[in-house]
C-alpha atoms as a PDB file:
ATOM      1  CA  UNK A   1      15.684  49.901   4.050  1.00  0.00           C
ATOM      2  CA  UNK A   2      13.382  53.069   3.813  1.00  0.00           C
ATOM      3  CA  UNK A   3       9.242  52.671   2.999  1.00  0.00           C
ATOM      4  CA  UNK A   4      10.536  54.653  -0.064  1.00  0.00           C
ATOM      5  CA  UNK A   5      12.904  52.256  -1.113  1.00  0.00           C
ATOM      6  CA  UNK A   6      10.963  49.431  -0.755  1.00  0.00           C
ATOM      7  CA  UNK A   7       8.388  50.759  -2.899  1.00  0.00           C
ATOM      8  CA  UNK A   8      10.748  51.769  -5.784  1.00  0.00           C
ATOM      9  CA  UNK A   9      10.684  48.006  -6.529  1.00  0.00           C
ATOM     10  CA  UNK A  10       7.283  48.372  -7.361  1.00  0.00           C
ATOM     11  CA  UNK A  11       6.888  49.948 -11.073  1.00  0.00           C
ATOM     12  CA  UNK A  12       3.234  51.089 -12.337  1.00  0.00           C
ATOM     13  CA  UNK A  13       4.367  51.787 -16.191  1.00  0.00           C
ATOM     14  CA  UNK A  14       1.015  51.910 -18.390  1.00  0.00           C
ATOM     15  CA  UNK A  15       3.251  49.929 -21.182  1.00  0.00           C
ATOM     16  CA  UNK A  16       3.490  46.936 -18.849  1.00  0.00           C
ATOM     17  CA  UNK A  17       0.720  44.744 -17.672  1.00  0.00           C
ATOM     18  CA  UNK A  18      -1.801  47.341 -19.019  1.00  0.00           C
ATOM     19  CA  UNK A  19      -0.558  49.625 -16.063  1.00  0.00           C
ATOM     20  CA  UNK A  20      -0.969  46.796 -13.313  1.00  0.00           C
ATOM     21  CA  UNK A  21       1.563  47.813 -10.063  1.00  0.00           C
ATOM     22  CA  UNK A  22       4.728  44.628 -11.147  1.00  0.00           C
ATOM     23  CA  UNK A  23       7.644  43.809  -9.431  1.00  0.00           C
ATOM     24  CA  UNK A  24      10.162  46.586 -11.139  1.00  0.00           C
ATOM     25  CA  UNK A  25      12.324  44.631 -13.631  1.00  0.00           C
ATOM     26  CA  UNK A  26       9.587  41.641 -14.379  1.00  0.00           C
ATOM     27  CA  UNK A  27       5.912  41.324 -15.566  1.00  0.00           C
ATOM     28  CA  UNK A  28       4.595  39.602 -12.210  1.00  0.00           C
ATOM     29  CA  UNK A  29       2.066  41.461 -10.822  1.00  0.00           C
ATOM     30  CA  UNK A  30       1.474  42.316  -7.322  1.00  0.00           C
ATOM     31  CA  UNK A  31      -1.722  41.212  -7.664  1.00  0.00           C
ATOM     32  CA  UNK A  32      -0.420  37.558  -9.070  1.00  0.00           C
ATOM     33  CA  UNK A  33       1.997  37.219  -6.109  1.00  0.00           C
ATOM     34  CA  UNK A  34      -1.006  38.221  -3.441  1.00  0.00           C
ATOM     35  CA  UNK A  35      -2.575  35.394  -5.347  1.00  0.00           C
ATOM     36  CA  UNK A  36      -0.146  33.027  -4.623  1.00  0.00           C
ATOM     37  CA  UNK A  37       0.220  33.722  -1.199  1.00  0.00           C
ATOM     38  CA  UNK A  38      -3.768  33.649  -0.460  1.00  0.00           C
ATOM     39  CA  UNK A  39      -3.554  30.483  -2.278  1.00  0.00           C
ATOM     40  CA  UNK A  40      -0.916  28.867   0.510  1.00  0.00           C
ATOM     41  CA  UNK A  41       2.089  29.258  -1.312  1.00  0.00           C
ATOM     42  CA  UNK A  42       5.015  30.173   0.399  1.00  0.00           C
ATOM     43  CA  UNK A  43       7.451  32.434  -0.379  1.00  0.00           C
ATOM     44  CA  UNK A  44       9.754  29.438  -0.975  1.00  0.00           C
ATOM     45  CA  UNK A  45       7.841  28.604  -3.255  1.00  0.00           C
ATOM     46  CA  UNK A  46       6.975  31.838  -4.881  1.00  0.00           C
ATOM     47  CA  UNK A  47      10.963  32.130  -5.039  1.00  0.00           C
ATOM     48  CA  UNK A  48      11.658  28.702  -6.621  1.00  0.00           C
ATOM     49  CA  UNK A  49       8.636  28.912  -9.205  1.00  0.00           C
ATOM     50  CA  UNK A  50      10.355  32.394 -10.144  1.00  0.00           C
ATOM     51  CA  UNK A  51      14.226  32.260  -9.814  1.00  0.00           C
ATOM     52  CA  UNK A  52      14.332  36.728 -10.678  1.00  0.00           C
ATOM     53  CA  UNK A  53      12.190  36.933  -7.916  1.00  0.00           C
ATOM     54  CA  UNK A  54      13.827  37.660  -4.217  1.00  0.00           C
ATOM     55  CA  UNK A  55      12.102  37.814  -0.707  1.00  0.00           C
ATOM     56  CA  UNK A  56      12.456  41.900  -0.889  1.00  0.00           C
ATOM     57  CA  UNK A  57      10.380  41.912  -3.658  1.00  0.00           C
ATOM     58  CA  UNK A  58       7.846  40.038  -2.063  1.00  0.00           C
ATOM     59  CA  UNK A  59       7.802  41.691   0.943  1.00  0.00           C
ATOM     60  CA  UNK A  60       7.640  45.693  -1.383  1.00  0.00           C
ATOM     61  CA  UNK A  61       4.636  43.551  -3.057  1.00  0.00           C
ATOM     62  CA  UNK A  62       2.982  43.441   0.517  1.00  0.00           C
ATOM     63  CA  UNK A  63       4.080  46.638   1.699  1.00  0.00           C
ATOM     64  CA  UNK A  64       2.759  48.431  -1.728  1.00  0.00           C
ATOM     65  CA  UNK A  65      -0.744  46.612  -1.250  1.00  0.00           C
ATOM     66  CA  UNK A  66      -0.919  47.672   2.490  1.00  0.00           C
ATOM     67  CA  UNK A  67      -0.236  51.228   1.210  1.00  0.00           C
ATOM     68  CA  UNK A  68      -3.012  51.245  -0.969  1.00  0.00           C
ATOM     69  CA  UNK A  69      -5.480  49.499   0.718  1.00  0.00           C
ATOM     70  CA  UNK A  70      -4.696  52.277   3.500  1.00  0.00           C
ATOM     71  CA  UNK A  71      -6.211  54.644   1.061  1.00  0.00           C
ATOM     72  CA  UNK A  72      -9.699  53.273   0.569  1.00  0.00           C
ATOM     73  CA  UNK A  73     -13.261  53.036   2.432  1.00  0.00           C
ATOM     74  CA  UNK A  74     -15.123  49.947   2.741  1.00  0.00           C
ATOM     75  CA  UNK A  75     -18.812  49.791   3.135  1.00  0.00           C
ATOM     76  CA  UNK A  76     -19.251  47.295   5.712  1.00  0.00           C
ATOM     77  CA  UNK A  77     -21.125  44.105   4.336  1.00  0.00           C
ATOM     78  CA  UNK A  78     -23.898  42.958   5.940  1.00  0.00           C
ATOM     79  CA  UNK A  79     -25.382  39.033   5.738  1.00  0.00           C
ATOM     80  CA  UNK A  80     -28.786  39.106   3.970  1.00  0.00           C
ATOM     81  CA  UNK A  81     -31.496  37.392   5.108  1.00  0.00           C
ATOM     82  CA  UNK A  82     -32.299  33.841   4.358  1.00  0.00           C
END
C-alpha cells in the first residue's frame, strides 16, 4: 500500500469531531487511538474494544501523526532550577 493510500483512511471533515483528523468512516480520533496506545493498550485491544476498527487503520493513525509531527519545530525544554 502507497503513503497516499494509507492516509486516505484518515478524514479531517470540519463536520466531524469539530475537524479533529478520525479514522475515515468512524468518529475515533487519531488522537483517541494515540491515547490508547500511550496508555499500554494494544492493538488487540484497540481492535476488540472497537470491532469497525482494523490494524490498517491503526497503523494510517500512526503514519498520519508521524507526518505531521514531521512538520513542526520544537523548542528544546530545558530542566529549571530547583
Amino acid at each position: 500500500m502507497t503513503e497516499e493510500e494509507w492516509l486516505a483512511r484518515i478524514a479531517v471533515d470540519p463536520r466531524v469531531m469539530t475537524g479533529k483528523p478520525v479514522i475515515r468512516g468512524t468518529r475515533l480520533t487519531v488522537e483517541h487511538i494515540l491515547s490508547l496506545l500511550a496508555s499500554g493498550a494494544t492493538v488487540e485491544e484497540i481492535l476488540r474494544e472497537y470491532p469497525g476498527l482494523t490494524r490498517e487503520d491503526i497503523r494510517a493513525g500512526l503514519l498520519f501523526a508521524a507526518k505531521a509531527l514531521a512538520d513542526i519545530s520544537f523548542v528544546p525544554l530545558t530542566e529549571r532550577p530547583a
